[in-house]
C-alpha atoms as a PDB file:
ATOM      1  CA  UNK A   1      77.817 -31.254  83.782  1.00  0.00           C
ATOM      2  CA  UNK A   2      80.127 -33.985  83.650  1.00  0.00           C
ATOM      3  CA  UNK A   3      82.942 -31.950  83.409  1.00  0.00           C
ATOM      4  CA  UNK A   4      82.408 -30.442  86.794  1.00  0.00           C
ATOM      5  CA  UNK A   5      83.800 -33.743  88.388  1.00  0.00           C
ATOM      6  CA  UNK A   6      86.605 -33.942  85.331  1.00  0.00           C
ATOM      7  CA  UNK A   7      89.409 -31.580  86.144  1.00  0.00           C
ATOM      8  CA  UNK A   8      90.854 -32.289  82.973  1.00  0.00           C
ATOM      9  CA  UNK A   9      87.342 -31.691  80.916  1.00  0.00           C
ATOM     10  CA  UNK A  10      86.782 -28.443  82.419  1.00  0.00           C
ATOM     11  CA  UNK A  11      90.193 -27.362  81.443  1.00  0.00           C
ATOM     12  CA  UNK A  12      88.993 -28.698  77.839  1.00  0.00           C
ATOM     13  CA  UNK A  13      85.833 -26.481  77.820  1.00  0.00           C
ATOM     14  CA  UNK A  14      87.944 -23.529  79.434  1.00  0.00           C
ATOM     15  CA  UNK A  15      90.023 -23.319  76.845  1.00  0.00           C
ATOM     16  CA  UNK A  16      87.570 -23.398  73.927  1.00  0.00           C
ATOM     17  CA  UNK A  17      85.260 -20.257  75.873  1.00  0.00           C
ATOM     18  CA  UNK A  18      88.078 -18.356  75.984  1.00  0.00           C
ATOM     19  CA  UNK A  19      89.104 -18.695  72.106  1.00  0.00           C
ATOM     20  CA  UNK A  20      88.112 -15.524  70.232  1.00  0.00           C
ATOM     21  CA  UNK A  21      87.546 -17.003  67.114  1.00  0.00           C
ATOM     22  CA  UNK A  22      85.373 -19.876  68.901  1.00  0.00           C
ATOM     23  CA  UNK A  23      82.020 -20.454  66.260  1.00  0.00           C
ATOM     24  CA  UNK A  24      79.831 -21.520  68.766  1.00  0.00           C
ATOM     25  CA  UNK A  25      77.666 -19.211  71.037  1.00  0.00           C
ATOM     26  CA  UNK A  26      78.248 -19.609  74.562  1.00  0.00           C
ATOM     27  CA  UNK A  27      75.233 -17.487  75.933  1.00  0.00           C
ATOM     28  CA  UNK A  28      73.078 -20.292  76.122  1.00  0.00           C
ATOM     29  CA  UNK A  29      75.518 -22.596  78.866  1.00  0.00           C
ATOM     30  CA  UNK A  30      76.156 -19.730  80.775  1.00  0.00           C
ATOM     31  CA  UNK A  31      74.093 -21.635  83.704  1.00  0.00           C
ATOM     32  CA  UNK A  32      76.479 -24.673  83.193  1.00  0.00           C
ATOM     33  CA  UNK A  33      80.107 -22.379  82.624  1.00  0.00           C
ATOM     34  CA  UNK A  34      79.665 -20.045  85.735  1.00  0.00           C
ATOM     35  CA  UNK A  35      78.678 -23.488  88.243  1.00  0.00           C
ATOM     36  CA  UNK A  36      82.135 -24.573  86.274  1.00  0.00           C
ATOM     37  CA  UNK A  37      83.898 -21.279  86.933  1.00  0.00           C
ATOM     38  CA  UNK A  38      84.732 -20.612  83.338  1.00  0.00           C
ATOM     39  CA  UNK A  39      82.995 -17.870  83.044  1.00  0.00           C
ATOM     40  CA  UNK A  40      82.185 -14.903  85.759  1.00  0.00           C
ATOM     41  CA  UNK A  41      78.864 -13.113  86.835  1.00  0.00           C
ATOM     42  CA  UNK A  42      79.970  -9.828  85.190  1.00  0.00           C
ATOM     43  CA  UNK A  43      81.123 -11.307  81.681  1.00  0.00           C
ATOM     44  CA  UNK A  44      77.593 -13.485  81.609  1.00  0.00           C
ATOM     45  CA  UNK A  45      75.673 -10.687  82.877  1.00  0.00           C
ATOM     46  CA  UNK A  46      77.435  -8.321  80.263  1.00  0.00           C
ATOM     47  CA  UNK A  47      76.381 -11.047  77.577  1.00  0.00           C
ATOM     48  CA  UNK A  48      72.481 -11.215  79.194  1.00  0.00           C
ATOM     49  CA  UNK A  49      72.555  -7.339  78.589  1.00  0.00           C
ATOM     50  CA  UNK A  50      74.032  -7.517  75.303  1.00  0.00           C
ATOM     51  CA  UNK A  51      71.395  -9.812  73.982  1.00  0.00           C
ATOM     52  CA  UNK A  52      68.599  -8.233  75.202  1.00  0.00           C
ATOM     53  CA  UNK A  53      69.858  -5.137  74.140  1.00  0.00           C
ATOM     54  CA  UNK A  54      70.321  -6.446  70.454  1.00  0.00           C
ATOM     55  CA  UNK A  55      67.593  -6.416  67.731  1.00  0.00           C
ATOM     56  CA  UNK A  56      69.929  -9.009  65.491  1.00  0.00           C
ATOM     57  CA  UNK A  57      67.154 -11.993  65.195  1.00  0.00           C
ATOM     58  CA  UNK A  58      70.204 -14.695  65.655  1.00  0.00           C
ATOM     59  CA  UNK A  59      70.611 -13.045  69.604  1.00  0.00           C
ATOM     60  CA  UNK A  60      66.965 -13.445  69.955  1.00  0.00           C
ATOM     61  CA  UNK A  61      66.846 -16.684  69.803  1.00  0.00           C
ATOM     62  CA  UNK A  62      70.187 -17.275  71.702  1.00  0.00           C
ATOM     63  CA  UNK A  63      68.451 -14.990  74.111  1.00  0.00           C
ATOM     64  CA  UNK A  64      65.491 -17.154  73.978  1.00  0.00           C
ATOM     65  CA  UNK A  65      67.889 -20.519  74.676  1.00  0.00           C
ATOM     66  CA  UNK A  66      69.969 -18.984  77.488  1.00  0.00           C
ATOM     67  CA  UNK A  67      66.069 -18.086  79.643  1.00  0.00           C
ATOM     68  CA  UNK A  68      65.293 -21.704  78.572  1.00  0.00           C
ATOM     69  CA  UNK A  69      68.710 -22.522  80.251  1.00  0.00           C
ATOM     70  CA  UNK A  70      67.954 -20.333  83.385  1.00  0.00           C
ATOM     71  CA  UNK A  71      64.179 -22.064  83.811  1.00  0.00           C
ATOM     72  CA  UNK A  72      65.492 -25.015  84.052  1.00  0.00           C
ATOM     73  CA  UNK A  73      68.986 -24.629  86.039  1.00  0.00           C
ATOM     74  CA  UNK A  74      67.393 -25.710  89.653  1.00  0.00           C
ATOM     75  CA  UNK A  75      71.095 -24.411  90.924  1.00  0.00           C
ATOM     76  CA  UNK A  76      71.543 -21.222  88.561  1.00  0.00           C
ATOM     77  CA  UNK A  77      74.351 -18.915  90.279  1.00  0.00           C
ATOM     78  CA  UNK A  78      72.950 -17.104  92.358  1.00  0.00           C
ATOM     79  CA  UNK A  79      74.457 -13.932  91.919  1.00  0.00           C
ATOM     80  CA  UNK A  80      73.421 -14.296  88.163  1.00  0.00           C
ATOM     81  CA  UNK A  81      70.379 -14.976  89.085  1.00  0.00           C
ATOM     82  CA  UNK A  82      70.243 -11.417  91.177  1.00  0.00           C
ATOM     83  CA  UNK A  83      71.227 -10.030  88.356  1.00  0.00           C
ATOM     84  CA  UNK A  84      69.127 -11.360  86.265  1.00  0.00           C
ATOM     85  CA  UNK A  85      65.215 -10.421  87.048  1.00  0.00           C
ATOM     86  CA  UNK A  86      65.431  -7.166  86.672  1.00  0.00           C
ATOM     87  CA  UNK A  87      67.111  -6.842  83.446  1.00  0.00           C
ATOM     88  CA  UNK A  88      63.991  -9.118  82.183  1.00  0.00           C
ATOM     89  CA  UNK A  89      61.530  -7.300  84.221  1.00  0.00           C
ATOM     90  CA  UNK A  90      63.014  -3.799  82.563  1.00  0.00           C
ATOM     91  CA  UNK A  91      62.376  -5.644  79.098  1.00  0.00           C
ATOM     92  CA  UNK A  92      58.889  -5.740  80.050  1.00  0.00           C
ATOM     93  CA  UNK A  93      58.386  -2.108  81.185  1.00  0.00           C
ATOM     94  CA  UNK A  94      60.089  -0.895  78.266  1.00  0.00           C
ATOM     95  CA  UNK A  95      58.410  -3.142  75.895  1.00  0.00           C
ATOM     96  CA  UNK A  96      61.784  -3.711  73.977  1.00  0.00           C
ATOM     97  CA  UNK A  97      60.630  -5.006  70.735  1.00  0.00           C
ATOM     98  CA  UNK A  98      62.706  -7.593  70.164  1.00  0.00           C
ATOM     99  CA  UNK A  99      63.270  -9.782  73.604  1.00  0.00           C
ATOM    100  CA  UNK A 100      59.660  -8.966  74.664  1.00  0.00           C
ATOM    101  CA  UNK A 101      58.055 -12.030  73.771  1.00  0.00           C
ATOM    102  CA  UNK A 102      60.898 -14.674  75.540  1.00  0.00           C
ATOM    103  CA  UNK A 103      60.865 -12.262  78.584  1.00  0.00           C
ATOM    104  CA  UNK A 104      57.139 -12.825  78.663  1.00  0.00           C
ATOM    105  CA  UNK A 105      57.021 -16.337  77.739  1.00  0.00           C
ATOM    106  CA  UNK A 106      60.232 -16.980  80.622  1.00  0.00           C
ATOM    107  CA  UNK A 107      58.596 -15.040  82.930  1.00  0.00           C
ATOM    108  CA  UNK A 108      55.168 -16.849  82.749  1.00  0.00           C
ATOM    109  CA  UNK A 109      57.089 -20.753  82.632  1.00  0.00           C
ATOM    110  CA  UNK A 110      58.556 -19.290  86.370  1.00  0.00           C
ATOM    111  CA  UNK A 111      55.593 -17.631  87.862  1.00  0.00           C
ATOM    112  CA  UNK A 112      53.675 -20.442  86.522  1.00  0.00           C
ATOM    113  CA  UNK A 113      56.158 -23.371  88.225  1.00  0.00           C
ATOM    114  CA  UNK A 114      58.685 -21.822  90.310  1.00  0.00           C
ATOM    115  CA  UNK A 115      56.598 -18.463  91.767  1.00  0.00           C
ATOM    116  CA  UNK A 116      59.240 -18.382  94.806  1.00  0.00           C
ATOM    117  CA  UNK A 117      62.109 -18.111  92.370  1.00  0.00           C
ATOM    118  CA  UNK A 118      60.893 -14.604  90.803  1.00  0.00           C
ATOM    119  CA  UNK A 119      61.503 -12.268  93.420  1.00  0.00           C
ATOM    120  CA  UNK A 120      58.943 -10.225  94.597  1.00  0.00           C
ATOM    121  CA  UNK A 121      60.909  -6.595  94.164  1.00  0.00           C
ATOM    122  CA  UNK A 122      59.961  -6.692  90.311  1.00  0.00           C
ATOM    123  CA  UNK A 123      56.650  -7.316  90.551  1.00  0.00           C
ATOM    124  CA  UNK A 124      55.593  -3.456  90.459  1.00  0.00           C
ATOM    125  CA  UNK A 125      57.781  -2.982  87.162  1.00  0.00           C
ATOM    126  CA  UNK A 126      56.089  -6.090  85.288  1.00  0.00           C
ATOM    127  CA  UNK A 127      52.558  -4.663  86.649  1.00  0.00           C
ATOM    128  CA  UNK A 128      53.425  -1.461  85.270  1.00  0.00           C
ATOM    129  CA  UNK A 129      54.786  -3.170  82.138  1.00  0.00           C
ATOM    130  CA  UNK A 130      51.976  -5.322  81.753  1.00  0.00           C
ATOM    131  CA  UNK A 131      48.865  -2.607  81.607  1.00  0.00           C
ATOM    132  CA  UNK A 132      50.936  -0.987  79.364  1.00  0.00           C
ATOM    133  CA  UNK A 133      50.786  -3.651  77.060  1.00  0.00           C
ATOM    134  CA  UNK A 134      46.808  -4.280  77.844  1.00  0.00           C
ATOM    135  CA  UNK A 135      46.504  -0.726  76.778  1.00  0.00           C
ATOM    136  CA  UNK A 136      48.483  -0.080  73.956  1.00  0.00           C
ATOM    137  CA  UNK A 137      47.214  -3.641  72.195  1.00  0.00           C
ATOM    138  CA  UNK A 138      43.516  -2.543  72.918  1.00  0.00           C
ATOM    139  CA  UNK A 139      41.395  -4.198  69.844  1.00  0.00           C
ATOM    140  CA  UNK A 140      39.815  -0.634  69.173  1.00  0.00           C
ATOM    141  CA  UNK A 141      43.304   1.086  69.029  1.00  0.00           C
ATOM    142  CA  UNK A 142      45.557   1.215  66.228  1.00  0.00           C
ATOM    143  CA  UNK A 143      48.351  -0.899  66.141  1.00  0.00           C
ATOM    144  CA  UNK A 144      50.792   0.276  63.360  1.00  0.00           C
ATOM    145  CA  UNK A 145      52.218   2.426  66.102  1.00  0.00           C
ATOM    146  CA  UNK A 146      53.474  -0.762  68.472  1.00  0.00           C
ATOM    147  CA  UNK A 147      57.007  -2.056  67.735  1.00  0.00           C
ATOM    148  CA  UNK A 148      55.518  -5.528  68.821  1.00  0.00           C
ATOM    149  CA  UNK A 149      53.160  -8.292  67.987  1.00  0.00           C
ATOM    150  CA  UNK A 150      50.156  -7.247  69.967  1.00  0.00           C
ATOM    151  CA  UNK A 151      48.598 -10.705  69.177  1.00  0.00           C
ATOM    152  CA  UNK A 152      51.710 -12.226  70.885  1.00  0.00           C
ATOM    153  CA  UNK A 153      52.003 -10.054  73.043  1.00  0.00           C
ATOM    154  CA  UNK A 154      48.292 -10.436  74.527  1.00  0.00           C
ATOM    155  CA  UNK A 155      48.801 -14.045  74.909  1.00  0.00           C
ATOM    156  CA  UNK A 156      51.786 -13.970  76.518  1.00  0.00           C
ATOM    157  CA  UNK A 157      50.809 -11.125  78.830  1.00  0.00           C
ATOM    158  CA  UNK A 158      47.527 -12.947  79.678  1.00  0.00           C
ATOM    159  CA  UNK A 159      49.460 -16.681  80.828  1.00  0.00           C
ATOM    160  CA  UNK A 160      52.171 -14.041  83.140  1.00  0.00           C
ATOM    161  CA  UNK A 161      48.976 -12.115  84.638  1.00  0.00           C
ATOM    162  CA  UNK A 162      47.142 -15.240  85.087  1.00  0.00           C
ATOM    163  CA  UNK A 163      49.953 -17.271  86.690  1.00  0.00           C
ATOM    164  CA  UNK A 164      50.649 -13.955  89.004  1.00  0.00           C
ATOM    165  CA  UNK A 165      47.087 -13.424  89.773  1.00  0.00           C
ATOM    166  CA  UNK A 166      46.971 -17.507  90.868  1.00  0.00           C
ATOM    167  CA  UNK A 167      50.161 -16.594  93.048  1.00  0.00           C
ATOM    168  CA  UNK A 168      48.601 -13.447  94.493  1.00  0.00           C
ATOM    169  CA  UNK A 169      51.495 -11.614  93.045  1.00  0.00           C
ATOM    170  CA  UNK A 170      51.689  -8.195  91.270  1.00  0.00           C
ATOM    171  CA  UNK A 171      49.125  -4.683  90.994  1.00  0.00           C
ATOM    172  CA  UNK A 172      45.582  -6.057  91.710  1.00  0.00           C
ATOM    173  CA  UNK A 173      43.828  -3.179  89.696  1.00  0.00           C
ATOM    174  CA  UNK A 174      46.252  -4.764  86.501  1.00  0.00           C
ATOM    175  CA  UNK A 175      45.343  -8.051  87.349  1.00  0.00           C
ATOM    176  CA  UNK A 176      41.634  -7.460  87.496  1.00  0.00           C
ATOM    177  CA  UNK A 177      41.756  -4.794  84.212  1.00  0.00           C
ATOM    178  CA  UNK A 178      43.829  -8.213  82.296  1.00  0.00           C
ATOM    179  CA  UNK A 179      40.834 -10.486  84.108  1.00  0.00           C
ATOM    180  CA  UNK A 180      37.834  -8.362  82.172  1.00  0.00           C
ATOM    181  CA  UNK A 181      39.827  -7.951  78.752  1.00  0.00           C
ATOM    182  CA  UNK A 182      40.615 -11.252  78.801  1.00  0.00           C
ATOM    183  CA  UNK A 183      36.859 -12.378  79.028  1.00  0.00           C
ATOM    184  CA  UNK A 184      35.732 -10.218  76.658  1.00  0.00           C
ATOM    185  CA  UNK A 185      38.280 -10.493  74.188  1.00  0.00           C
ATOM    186  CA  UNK A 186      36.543 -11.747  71.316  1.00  0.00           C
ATOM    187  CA  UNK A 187      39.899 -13.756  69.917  1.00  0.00           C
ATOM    188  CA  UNK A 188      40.750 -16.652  72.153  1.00  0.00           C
ATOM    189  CA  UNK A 189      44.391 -16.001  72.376  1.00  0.00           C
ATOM    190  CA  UNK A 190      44.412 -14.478  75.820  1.00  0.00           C
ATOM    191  CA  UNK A 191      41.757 -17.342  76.963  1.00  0.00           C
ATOM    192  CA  UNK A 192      44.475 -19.939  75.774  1.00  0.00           C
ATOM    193  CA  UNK A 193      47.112 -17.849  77.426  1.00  0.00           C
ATOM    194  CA  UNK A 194      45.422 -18.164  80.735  1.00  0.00           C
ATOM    195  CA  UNK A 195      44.908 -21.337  80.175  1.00  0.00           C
ATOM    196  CA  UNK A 196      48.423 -22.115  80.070  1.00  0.00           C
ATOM    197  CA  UNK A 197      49.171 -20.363  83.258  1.00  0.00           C
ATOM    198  CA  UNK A 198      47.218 -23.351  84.775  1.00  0.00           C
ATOM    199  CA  UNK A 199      48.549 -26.591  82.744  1.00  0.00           C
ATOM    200  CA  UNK A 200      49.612 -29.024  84.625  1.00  0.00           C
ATOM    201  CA  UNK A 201      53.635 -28.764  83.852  1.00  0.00           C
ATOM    202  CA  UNK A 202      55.097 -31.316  81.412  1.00  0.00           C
ATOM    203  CA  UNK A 203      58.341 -33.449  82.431  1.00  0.00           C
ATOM    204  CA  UNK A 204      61.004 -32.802  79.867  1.00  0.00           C
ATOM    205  CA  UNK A 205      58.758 -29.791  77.869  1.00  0.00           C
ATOM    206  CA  UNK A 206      60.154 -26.435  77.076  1.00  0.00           C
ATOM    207  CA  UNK A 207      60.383 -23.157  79.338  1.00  0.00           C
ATOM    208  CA  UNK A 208      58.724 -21.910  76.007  1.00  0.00           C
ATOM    209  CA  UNK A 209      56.207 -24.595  75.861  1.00  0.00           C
ATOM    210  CA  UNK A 210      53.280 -22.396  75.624  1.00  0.00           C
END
């Protein structure tokens, strides 16, 4: 961010975004190259969409950098930011198979420390997402089916419902139906998931720390 107050720096980092052949990824600094003006809200929300909507494992994690970006970007563009939510939130409904698990983990980090920052216009998708997800990774059910990790899934989905539920936030009956699987799951995963939605947060950890 030093280059914000360094004409002749951002002029530097302009010119390297906009080289075609450029090795590096830029997805994960979008935060840092729109406050800088390099790059616009359309061309970094084109590249959010593009990564969730890829299954290639290197955008998942570049995916999984950018949200880490995002969570902790106090100042993140706000029109971005807009923008943002409810492409994540649609992750969730859909259960994409391959962003699921960084939209849930993001998703929980924010609910969990920043509840004001997730507006509250998505919370009926991710309540409709979420019992979706308590239903299809039921222990008695089979799970060949799912294009997921249920296991991940599951503890993910119990640290988001648990950090909602602290927040008041989201579809009570889906709260309440995550409450009662959760304490008679007979794995601890969800237990440590809701766990997490109530860790006191760590200076300097990871929007992925759990």
């Amino acid at each position: 961010m030093r280059a914000k107050s360094s004409p002749a720096a951002t002029k530097k980092l302009r010119s390297l975004a906009t080289l075609a052949q450029y090795p590096l990824r830029l997805e994960g600094a979008y935060p840092c190259l729109l406050d800088l003006g390099i790059v616009t809200v359309d061309a970094a929300t084109k590249g959010l969409r593009a990564l969730i909507g890829s299954g290639d494992e290197t955008d998942v994690l570049v995916l999984s950098a950018l949200l880490d970006q995002i969570f902790w970007s106090k100042g993140c563009d706000a029109d971005f930011e807009a923008a943002l939510w409810p492409e994540i939130a649609q992750v969730v409904v859909v259960r994409a198979p391959s962003p699921l698990m960084s939209a849930l983990r993001f998703l929980a980090s924010a609910m969990r420390k920043e509840p004001a920052r997730v507006p509250a216009k998505i919370d009926d998708v991710l309540s409709i997402g979420l019992a979706r997800i308590l239903e299809e990774t039921e222990m008695t059910g089979p799970a060949e089916q799912l294009r997921y990790d249920p296991f991940l899934a599951r503890y993910f989905g119990a640290a988001l419902v648990s950090a909602m539920d602290r927040n008041n936030r989201g579809d009570p009956a889906m709260r309440a139906a995550w409450s009662k699987a959760i304490e008679s799951d007979p794995l601890p995963d969800t237990r440590r998931g809701r766990a997490s939605a109530f860790r006191e947060h760590k200076v300097g950890g990871d929007a992925n720390e759990d």
